[in-house]
Protein backbone atom coordinates (compact mmCIF):
# COMPACT_ATOMS: atom_id res chain seq x y z
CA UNK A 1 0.00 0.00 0.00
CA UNK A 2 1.51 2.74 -1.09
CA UNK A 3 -0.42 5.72 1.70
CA UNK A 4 2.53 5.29 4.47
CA UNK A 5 1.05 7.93 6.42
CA UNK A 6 -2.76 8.93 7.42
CA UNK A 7 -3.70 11.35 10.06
CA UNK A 8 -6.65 10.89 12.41
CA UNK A 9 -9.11 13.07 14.52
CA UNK A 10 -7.37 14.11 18.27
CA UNK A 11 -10.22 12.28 19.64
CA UNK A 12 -9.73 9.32 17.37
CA UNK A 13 -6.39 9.11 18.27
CA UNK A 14 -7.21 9.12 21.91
CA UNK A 15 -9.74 7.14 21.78
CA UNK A 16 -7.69 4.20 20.10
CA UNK A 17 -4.96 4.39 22.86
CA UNK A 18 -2.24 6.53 20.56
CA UNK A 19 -2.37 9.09 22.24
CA UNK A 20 -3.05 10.23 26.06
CA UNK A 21 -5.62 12.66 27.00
CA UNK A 22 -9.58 13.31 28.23
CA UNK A 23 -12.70 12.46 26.17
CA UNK A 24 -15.35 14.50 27.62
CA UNK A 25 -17.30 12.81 24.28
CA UNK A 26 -15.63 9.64 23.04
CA UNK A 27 -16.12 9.73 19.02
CA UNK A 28 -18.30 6.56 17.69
CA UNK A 29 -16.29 7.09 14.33
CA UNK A 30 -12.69 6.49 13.64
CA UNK A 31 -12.08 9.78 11.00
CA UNK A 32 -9.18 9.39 9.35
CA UNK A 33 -7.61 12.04 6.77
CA UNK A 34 -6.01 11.04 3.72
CA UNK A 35 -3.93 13.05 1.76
CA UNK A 36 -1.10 15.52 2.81
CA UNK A 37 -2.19 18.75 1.33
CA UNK A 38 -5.38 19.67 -0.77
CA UNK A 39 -4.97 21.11 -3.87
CA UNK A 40 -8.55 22.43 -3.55
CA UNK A 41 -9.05 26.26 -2.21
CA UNK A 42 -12.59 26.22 -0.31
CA UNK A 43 -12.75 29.49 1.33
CA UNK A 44 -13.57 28.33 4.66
CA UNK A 45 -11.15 25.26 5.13
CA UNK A 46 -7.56 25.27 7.14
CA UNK A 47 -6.61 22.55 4.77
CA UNK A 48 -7.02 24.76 1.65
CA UNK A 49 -4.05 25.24 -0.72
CA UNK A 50 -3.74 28.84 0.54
CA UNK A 51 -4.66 28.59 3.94
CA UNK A 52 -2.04 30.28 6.35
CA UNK A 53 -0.98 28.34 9.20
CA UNK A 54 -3.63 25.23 11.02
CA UNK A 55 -2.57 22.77 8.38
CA UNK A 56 -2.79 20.21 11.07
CA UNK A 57 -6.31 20.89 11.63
CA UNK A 58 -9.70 20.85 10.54
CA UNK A 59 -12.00 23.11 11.30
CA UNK A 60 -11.15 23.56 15.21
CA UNK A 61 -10.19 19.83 15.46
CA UNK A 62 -6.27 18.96 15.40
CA UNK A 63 -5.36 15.76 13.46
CA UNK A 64 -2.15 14.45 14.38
CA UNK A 65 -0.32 11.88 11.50
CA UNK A 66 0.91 8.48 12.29
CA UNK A 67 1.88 5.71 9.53
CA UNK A 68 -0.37 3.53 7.91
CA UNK A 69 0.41 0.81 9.75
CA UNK A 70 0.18 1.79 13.43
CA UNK A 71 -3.69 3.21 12.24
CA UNK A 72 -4.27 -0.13 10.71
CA UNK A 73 -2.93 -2.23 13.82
CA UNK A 74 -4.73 0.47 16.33
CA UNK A 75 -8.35 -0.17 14.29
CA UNK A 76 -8.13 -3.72 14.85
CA UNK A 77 -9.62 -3.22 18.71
CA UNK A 78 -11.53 -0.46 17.64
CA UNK A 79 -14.85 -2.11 18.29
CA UNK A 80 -14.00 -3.06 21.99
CA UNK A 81 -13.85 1.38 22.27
CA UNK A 82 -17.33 1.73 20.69
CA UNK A 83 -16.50 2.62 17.20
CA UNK A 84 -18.85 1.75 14.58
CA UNK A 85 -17.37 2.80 11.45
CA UNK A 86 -14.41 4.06 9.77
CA UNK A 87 -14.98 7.74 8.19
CA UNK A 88 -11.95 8.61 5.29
CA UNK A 89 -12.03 12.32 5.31
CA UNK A 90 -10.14 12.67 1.58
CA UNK A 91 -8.24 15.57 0.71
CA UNK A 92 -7.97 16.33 -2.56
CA UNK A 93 -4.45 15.17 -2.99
CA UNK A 94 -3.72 14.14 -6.25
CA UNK A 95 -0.57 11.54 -4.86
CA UNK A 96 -3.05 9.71 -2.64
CA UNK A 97 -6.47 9.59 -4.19
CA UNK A 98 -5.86 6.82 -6.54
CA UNK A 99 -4.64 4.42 -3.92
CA UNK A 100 -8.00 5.11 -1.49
CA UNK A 101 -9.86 1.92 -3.05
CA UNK A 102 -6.91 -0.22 -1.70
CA UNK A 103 -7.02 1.55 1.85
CA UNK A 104 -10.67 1.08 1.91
CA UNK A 105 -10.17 -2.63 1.15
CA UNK A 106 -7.34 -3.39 3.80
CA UNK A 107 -8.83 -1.06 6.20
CA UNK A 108 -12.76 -2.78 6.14
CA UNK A 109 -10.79 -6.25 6.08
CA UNK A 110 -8.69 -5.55 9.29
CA UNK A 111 -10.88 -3.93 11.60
CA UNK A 112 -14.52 -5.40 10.46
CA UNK A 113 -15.94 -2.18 10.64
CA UNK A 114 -18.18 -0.21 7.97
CA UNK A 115 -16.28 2.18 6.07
CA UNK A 116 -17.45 5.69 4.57
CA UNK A 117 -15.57 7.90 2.24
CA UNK A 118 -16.02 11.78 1.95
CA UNK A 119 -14.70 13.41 -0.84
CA UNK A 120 -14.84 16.36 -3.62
CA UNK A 121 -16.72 15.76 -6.71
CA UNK A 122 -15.79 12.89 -8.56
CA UNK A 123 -16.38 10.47 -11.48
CA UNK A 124 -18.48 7.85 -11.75
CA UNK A 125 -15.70 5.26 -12.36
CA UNK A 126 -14.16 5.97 -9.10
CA UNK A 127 -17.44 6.14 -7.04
CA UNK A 128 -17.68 2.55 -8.70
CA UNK A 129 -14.01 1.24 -7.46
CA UNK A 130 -15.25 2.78 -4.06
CA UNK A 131 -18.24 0.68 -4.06
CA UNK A 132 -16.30 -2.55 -5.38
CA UNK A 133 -13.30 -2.02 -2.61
CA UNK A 134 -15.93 -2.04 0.30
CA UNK A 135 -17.52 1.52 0.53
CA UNK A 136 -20.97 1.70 2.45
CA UNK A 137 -21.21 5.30 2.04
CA UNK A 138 -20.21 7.95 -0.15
CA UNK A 139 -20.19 11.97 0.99
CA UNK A 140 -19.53 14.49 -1.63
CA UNK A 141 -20.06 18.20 0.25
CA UNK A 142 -22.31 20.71 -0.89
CA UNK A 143 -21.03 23.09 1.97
CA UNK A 144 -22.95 26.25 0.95
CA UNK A 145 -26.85 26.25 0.35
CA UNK A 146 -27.42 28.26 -2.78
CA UNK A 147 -25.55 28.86 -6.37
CA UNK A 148 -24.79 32.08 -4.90
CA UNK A 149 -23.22 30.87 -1.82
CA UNK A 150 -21.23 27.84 -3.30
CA UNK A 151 -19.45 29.69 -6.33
CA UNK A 152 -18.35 32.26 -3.47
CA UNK A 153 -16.68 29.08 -1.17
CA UNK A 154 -16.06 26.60 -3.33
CA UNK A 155 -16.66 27.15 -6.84
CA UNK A 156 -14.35 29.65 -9.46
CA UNK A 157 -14.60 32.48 -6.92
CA UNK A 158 -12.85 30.51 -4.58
CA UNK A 159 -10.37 29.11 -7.04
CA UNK A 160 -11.61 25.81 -7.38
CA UNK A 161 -13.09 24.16 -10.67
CA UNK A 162 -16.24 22.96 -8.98
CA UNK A 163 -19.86 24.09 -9.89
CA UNK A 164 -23.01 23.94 -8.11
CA UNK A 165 -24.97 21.60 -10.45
CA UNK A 166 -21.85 19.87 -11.36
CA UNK A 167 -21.49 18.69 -7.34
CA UNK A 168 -25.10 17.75 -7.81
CA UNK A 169 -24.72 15.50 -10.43
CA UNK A 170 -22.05 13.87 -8.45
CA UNK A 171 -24.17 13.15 -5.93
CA UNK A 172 -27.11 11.66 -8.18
CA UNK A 173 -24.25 9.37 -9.65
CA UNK A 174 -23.63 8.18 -5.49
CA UNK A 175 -26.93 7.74 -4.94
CA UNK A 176 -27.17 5.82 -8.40
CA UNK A 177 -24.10 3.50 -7.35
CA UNK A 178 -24.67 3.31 -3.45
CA UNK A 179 -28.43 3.26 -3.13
CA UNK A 180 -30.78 5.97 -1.46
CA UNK A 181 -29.70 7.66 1.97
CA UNK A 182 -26.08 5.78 1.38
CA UNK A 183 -24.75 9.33 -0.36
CA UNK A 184 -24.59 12.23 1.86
CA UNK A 185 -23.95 15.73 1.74
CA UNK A 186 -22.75 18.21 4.16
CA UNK A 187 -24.28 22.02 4.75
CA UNK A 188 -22.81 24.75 6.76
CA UNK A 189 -24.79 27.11 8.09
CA UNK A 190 -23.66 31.07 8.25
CA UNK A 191 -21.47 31.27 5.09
CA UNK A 192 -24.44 34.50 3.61
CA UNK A 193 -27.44 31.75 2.74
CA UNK A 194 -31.16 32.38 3.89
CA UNK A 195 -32.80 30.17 6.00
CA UNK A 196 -35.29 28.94 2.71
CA UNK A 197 -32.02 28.46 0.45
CA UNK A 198 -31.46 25.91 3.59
CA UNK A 199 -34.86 24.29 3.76
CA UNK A 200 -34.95 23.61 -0.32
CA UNK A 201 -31.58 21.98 -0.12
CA UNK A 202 -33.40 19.72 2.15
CA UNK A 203 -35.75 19.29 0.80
CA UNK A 204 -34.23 18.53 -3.13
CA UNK A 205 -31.46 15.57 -1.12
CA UNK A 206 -34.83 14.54 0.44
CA UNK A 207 -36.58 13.59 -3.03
CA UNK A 208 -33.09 12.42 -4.47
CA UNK A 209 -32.33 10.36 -1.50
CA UNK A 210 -29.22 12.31 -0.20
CA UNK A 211 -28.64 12.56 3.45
CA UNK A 212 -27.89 15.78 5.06
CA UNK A 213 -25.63 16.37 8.39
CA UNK A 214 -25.43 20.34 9.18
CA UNK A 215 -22.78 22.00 10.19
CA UNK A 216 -22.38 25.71 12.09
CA UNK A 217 -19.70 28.01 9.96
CA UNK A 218 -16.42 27.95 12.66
CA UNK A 219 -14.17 31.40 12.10
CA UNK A 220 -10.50 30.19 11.57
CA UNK A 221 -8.04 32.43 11.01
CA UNK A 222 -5.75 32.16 7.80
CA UNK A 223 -8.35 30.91 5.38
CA UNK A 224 -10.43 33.14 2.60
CA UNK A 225 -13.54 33.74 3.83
CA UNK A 226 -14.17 35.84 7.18
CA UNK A 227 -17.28 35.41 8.80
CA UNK A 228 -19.23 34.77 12.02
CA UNK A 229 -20.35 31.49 13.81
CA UNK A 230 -24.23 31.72 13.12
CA UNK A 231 -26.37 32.28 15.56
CA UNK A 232 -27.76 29.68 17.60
CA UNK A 233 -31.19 29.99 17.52
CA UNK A 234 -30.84 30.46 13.78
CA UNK A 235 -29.12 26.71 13.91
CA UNK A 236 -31.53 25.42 16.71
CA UNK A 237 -34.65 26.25 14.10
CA UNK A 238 -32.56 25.00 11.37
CA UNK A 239 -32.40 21.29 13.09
CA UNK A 240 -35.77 20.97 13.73
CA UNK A 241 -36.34 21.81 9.81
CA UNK A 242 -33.53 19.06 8.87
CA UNK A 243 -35.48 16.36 11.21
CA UNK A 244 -38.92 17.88 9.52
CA UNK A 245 -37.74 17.02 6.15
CA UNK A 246 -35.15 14.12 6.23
CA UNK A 247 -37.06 12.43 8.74
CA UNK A 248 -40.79 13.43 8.18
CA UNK A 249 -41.11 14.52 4.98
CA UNK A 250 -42.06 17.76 5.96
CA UNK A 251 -40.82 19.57 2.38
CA UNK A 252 -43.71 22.01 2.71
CA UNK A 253 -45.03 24.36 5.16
CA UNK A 254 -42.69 26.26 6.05
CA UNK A 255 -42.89 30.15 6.33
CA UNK A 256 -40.60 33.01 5.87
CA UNK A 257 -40.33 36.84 5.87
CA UNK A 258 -39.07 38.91 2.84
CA UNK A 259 -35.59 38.10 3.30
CA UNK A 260 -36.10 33.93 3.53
CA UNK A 261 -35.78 34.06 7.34
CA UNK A 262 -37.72 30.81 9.18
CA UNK A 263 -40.70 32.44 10.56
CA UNK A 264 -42.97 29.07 10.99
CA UNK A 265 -42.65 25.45 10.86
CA UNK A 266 -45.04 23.12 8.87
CA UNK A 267 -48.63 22.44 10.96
CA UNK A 268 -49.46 19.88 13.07
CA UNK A 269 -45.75 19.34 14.24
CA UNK A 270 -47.23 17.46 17.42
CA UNK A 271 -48.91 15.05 14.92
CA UNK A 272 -45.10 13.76 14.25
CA UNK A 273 -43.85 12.72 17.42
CA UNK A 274 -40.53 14.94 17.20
CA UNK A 275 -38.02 13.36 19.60
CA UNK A 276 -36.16 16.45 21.34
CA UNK A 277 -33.68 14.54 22.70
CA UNK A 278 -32.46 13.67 18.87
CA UNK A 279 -33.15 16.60 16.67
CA UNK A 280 -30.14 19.01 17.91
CA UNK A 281 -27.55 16.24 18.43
CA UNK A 282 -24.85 15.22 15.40
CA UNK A 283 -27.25 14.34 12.58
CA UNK A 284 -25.73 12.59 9.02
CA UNK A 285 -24.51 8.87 8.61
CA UNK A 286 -25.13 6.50 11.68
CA UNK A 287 -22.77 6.11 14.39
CA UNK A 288 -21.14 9.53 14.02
CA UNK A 289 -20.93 12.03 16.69
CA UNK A 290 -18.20 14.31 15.65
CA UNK A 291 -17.38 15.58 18.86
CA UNK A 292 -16.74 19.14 19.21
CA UNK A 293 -16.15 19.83 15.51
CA UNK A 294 -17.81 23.01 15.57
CA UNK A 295 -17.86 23.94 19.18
CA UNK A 296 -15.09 23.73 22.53
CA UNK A 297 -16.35 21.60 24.86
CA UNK A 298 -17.35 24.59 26.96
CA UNK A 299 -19.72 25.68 24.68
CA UNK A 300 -22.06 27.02 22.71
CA UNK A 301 -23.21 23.02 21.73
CA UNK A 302 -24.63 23.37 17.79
CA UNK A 303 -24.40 20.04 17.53
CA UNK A 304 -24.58 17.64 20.94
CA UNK A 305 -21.97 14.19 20.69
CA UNK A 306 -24.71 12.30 22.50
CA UNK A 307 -28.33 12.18 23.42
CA UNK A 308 -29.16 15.62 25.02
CA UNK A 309 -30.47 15.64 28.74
CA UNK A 310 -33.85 16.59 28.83
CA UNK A 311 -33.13 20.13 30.19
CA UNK A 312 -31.14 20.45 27.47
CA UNK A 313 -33.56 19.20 24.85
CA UNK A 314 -36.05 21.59 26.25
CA UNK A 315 -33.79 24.66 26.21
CA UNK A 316 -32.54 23.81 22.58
CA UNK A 317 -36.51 23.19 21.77
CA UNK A 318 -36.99 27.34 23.03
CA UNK A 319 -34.11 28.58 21.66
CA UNK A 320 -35.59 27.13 18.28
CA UNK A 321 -38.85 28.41 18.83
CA UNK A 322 -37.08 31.71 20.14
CA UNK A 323 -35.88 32.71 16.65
CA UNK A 324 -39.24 32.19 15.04
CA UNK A 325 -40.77 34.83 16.98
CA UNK A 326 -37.96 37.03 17.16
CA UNK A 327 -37.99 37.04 12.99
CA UNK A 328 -42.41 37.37 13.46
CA UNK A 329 -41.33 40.75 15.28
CA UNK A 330 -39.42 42.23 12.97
CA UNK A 331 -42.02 41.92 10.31
């Protein structure tokens, strides 16, 4: 195999026994990064080719490398620590992608465990070698919610040769080769979308059969776009529409002011049996928590590594309903 070296998630690290430290959160997930340096240049990403500075991280979580081997060796007890599945978090690295159906092969063989890959845009024929090497799931990001927003992030404007319906042809091709709610995509919220541009994402990966995790935009210095964590009540209301759609098929409904903020949810919610100890924790592919991707484990929690206390579920419930009224105000 010819990847000598992979890096993994802090917590993964940790949590296999390669490292020493506390887990306030224990990830389910064993994320492991592939590639050395992305050639891509998404505006908000420390691992961008002209990122200053945090190329050991991602987003606010440090990744420390190890070789191939020691990974490989580590994931063979990785059940007996409650993981569930291996996640490949793929740069785009030219000198590494064509060697990931391989790792996904030894990797699934070794450890017994489910394997996911996430990864820019790509062809059909790989997506295929992906789903021949052992693959379950496929994630190819959308990260911003509109045209508008994506050519700004990740398309030309950011210097990368994506497109916004070119990423969602990718994605029909997954869910074409992997099956319905086996391809995911990723949204982060607070990068200048509205809260419909949100909601009709949704609600188009909903009638595809794309799954949807959401993240909250996290400010890190050295990379192209400057911006604020979003607000949140804004992400609170945003959950409950991502559990109203992906999990109730609740595409219509929902009401907005002039400028697409969420100023109602669809009627009858108590007819659908929301479970407020779910909704605001990680969302996306089973058994991942991501543990304090977006947030220090002080807080603000936008997204909760585990089933939320019922104080908590309540509080996150207001602080949703909170921003509805607050946007009914200012009409």
């Amino acid at each position: 195999m010819k990847v000598s070296r992979l890096r993994l998630s802090i917590g993964t690290a940790i949590a296999l026994g390669l490292m020493k430290g506390q887990l306030p959160a224990p990830p389910t997930t064993a994320y492991i990064m592939v590639g050395s340096r992305c050639i891509n240049n998404c505006a908000f990403c420390t691992q961008a080719r002209e990122a200053v500075g945090g190329s050991d991280m991602l987003s606010r979580v440090i990744w420390p490398e190890f070789s191939t081997e020691v990974v490989r060796k580590a994931l063979a007890g990785s059940k007996s620590v409650g993981m569930s599945r291996i996640c490949f978090q793929c740069l785009n690295d030219p000198s590494v992608l064509p060697e990931l159906p391989e790792l996904v092969t030894v990797f699934k063989s070794r450890s017994g465990l489910d394997v996911s890959v996430s990864i820019s845009a790509v062809g059909a024929d790989m997506l295929e070698e992906l789903k021949e090497a052992g693959t379950r799931r496929v994630g190819i990001a959308l990260d911003g919610a509109s045209p508008e927003v994506f050519e700004k992030i990740k398309g030309s404007r950011a210097g990368n040769p994506y497109t916004w319906e070119g990423n969602w042809g990718a994605l029909m091709s997954a869910v074409g080769i992997f099956g319905r709610m086996m391809a995911t995509t990723h949204i982060i919220v607070g990068l200048g979308e509205t809260d419909r541009d949100i909601v009709e994402v949704l609600s188009r990966c909903s009638k595809i059969g794309v799954l949807v995790s959401l993240f909250a935009y996290t400010p890190m210095k050295g990379t192209g776009y400057s911006g604020m964590a979003p607000e949140l009540d804004r992400y609170r209301a945003l959950q409950v529409a991502r559990a109203l759609v992906m999990e109730h098929g609740l595409s219509d409904g929902f009401s907005y002011d002039a400028e697409g903020k969420l100023i109602g949810f669809p009627p009858g919610l108590e007819d659908h049996g929301l479970d407020l100890r779910e909704i605001f924790r990680t969302r996306g592919c089973p058994g991942c928590n991501r543990p304090y991707y977006n947030e220090r484990p002080r807080g603000p929690m936008y997204n909760f590594p585990r089933r939320l206390e019922k104080e908590e579920a309540s509080r996150s419930w207001s602080e949703a309903l909170g921003y509805l009224e607050r946007n009914w105000k200012t009409l």
